[in-house]
N, C-alpha and C. Protein backbone atom coordinates (compact mmCIF):
# COMPACT_ATOMS: atom_id res chain seq x y z
N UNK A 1 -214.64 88.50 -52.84
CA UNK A 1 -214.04 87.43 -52.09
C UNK A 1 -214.70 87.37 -50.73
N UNK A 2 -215.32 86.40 -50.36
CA UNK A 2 -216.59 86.54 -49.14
C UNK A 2 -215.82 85.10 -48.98
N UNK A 3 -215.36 85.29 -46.94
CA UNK A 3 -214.69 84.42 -46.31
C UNK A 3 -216.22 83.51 -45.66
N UNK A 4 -215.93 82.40 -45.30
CA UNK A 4 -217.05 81.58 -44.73
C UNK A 4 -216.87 81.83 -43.10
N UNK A 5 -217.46 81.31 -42.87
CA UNK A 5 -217.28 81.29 -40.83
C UNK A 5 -216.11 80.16 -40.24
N UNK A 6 -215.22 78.89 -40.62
CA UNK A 6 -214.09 78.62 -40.47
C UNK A 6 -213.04 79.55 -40.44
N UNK A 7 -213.06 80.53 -41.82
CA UNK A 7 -211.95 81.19 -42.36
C UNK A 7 -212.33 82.47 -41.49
N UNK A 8 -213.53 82.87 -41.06
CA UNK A 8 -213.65 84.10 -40.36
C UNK A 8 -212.57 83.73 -38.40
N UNK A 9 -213.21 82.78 -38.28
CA UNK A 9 -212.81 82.05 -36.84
C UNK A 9 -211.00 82.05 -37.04
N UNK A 10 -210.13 81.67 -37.82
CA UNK A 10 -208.92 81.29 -38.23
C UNK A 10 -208.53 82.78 -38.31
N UNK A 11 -208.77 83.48 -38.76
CA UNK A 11 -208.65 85.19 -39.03
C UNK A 11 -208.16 85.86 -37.82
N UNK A 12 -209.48 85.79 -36.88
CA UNK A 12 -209.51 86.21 -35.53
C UNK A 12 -208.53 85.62 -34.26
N UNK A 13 -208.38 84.47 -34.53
CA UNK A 13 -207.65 83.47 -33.83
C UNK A 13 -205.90 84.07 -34.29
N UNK A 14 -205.29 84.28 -35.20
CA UNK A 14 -204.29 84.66 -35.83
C UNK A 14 -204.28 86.27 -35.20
N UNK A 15 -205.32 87.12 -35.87
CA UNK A 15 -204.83 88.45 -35.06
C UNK A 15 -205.06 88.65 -33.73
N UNK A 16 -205.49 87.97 -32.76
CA UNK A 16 -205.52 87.85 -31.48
C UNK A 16 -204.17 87.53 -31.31
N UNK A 17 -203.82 86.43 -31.39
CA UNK A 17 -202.24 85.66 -31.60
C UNK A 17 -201.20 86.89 -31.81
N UNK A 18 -201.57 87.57 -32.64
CA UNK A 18 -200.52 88.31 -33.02
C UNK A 18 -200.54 89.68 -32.01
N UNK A 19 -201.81 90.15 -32.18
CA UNK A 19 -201.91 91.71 -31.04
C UNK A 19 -200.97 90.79 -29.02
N UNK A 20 -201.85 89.76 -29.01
CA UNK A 20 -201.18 89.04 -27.63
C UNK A 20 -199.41 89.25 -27.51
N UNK A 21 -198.64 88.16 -29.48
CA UNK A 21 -197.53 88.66 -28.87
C UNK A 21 -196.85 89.57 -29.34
N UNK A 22 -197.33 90.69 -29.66
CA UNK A 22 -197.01 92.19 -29.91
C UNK A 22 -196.76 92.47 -28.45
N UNK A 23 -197.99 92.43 -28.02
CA UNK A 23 -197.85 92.87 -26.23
C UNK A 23 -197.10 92.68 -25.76
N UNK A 24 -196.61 91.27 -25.36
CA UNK A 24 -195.72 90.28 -24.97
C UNK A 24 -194.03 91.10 -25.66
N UNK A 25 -194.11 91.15 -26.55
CA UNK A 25 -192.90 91.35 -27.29
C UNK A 25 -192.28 92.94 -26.89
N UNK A 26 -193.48 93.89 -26.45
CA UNK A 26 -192.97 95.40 -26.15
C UNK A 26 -192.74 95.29 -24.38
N UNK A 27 -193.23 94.47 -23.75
CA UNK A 27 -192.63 94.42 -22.27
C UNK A 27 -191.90 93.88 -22.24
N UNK A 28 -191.63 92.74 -22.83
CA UNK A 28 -190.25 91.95 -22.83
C UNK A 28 -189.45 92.82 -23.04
N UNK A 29 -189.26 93.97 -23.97
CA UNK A 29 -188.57 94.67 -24.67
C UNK A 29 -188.42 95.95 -23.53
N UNK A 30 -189.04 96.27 -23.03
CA UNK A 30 -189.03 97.38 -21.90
C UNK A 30 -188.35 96.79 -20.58
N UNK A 31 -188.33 95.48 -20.39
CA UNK A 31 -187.77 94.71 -19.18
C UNK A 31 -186.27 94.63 -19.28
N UNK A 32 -185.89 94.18 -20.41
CA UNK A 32 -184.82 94.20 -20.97
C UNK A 32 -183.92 95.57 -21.23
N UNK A 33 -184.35 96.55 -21.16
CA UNK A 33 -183.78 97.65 -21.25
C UNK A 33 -183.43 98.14 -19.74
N UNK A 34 -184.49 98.24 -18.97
CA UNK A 34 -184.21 98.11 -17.26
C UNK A 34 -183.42 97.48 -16.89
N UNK A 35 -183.14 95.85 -17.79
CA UNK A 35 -182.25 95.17 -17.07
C UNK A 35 -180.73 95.64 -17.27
N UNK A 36 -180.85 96.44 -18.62
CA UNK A 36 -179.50 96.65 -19.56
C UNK A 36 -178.87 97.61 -18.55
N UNK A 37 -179.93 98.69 -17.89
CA UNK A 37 -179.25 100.32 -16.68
C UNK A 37 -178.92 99.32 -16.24
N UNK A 38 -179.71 98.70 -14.83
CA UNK A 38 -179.22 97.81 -13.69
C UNK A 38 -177.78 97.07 -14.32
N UNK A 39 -177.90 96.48 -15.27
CA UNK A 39 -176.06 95.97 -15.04
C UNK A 39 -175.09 96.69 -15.34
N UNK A 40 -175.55 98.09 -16.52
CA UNK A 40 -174.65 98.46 -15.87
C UNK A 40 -173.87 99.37 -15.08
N UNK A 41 -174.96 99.84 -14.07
CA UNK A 41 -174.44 100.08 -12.58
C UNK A 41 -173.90 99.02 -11.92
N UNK A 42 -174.65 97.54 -12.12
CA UNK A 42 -173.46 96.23 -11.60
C UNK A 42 -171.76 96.68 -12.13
N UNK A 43 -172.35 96.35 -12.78
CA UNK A 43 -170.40 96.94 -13.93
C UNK A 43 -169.69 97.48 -13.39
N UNK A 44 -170.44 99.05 -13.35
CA UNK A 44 -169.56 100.16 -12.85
C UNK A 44 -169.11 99.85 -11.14
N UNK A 45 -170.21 99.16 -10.40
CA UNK A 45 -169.69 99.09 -9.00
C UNK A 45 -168.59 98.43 -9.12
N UNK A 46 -168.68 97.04 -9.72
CA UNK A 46 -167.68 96.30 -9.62
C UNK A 46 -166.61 96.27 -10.40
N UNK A 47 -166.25 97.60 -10.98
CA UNK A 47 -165.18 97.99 -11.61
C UNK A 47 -164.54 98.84 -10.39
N UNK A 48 -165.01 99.92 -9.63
CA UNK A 48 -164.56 100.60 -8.31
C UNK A 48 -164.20 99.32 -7.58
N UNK A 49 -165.14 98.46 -7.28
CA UNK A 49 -164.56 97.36 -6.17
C UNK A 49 -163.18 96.59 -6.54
N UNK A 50 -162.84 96.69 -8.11
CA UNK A 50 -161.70 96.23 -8.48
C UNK A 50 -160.60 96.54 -8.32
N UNK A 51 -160.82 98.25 -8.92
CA UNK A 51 -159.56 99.21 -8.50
C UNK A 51 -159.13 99.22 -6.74
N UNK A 52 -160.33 99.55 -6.23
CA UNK A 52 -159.97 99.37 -4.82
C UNK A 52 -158.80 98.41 -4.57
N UNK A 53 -159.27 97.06 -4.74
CA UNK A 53 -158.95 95.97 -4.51
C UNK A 53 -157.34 95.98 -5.17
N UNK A 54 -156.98 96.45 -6.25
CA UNK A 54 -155.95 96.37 -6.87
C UNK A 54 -154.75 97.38 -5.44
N UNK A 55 -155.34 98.78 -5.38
CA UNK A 55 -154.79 99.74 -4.27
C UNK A 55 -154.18 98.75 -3.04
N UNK A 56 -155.48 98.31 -2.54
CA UNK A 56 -155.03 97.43 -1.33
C UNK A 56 -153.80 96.57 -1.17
N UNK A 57 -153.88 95.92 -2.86
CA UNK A 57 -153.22 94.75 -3.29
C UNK A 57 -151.46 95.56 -3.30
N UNK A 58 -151.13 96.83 -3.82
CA UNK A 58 -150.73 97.36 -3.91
C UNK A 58 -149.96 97.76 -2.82
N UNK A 59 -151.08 98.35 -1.64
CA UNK A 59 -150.60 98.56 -0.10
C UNK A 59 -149.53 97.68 0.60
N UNK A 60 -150.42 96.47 0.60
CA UNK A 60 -149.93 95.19 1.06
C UNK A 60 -148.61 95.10 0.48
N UNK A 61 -148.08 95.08 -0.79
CA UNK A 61 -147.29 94.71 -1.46
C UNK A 61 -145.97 95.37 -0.65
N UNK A 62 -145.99 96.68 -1.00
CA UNK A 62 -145.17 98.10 -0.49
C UNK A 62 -144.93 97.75 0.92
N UNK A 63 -145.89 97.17 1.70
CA UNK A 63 -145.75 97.29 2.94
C UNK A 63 -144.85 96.46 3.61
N UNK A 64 -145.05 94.71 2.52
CA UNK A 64 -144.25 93.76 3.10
C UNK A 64 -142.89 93.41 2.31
N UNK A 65 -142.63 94.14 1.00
CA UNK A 65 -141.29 94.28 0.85
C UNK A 65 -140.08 94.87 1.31
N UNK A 66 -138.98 94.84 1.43
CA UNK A 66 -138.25 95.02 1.75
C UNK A 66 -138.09 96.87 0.83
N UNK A 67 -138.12 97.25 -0.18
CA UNK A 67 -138.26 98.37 -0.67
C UNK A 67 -138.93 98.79 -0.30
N UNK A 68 -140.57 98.55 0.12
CA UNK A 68 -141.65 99.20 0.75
C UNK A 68 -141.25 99.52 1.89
N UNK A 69 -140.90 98.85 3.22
CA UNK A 69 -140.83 98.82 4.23
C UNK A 69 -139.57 100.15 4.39
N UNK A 70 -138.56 100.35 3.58
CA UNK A 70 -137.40 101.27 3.60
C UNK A 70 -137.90 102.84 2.45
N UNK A 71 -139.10 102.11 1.78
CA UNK A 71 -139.50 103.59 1.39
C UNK A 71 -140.23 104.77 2.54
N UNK A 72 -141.57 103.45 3.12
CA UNK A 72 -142.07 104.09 4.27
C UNK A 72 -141.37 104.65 4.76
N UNK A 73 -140.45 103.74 5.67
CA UNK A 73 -139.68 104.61 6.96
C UNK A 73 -138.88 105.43 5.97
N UNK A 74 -138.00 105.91 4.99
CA UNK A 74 -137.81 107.28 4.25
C UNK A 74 -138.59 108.12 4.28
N UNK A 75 -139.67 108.00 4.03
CA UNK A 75 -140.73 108.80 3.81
C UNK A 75 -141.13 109.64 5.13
N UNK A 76 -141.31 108.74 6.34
CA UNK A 76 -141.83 109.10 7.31
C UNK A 76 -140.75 110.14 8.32
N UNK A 77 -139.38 109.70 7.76
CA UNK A 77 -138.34 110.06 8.86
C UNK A 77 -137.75 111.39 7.73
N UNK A 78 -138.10 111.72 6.43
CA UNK A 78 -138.35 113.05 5.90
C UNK A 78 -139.45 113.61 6.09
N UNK A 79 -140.73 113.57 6.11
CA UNK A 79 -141.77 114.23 6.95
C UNK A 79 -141.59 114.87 7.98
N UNK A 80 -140.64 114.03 8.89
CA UNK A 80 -140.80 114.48 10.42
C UNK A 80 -139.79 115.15 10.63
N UNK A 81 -138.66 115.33 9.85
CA UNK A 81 -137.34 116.39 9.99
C UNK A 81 -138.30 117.46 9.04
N UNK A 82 -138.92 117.59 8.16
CA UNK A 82 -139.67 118.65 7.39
C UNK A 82 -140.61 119.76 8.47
N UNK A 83 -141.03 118.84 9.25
CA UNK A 83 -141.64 119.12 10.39
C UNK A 83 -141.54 119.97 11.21
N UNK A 84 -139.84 119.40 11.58
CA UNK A 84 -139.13 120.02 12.77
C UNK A 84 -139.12 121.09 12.50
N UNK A 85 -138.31 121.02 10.52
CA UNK A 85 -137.56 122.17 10.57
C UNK A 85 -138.66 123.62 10.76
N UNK A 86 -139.88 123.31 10.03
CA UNK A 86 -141.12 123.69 9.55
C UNK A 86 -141.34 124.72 11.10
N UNK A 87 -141.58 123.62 12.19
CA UNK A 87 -141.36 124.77 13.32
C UNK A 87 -140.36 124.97 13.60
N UNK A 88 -139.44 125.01 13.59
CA UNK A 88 -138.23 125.61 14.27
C UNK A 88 -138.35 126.89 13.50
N UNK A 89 -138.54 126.94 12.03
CA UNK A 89 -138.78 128.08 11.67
C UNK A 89 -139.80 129.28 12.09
N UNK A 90 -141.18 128.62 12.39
CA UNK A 90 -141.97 129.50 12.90
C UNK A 90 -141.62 130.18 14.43
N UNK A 91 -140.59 129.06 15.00
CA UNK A 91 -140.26 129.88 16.16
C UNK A 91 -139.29 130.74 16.17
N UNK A 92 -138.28 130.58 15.26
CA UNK A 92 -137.76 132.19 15.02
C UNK A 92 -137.99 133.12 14.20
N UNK A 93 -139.11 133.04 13.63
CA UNK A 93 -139.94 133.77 13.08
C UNK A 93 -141.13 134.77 14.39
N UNK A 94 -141.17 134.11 15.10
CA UNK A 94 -141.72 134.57 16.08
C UNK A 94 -141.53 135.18 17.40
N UNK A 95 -140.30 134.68 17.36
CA UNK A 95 -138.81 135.61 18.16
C UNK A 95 -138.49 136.91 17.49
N UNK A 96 -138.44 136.60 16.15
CA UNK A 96 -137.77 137.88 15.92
C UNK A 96 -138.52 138.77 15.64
N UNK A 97 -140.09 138.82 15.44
CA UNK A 97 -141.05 140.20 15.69
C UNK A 97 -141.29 140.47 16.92
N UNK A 98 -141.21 139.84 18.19
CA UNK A 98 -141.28 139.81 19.41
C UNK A 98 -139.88 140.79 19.55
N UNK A 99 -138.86 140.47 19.10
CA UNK A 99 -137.58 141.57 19.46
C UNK A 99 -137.93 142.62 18.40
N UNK A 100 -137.91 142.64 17.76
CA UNK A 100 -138.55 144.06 16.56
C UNK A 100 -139.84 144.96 17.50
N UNK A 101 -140.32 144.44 17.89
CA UNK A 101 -141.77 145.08 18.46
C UNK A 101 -140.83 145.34 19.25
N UNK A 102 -140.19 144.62 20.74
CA UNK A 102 -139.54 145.45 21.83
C UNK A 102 -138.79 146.11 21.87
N UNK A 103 -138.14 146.76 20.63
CA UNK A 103 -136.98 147.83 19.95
C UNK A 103 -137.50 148.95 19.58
N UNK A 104 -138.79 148.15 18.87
CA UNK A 104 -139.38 149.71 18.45
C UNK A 104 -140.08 150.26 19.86
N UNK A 105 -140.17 150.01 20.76
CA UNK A 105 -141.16 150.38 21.87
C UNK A 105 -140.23 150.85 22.80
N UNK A 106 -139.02 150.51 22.96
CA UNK A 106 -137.58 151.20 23.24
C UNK A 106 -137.19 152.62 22.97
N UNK A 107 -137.31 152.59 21.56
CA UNK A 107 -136.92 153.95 21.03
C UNK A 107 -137.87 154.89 20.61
């Protein structure tokens, strides 16, 4: 089977064609995979920027209700008696090795 010089030309023209979009077809294909990481680190950011956003939404909420506003100040006005008591304890805790030490140094 002996091709003529048309059919040789048509041959070459076709596997050129084809090696070209082979080429074409494995960078496309490598671009596309780069693009696939990059979104999704888009994704993931803008999944954190969501939650955030939800927290805030959240904040706000607590802050300007009427339950929020009476949880805070609960919250804050048990903290600060926790506080007190917290030192008041360390100061008679600290009294009373101060009189222990000056008893034993007595006797």
């Amino acid at each position: 089977m002996n091709l003529n010089t048309a059919e040789w030309i048509i041959a070459i023209i076709l596997v050129v064609t084809l090696f070209v979009f082979l080429v074409l077809a494995i960078i496309l294909l490598a671009k596309i995979i780069g693009l696939t990481k990059d979104a999704k680190q888009v994704i993931a950011t803008s999944q954190q920027i969501a939650d955030k956003a939800d927290d805030v939404a959240g904040n706000i909420k607590d802050m300007t209700s009427i339950g929020g506003v009476v949880k805070t100040f609960a919250s804050s006005y048990v903290n600060n008696k926790t506080a007190a008591s917290a030192a008041e304890a360390r100061k008679s805790r600290s009294k009373a090795k101060t009189t222990t030490k000056s008893s034993k140094a007595e006797k």
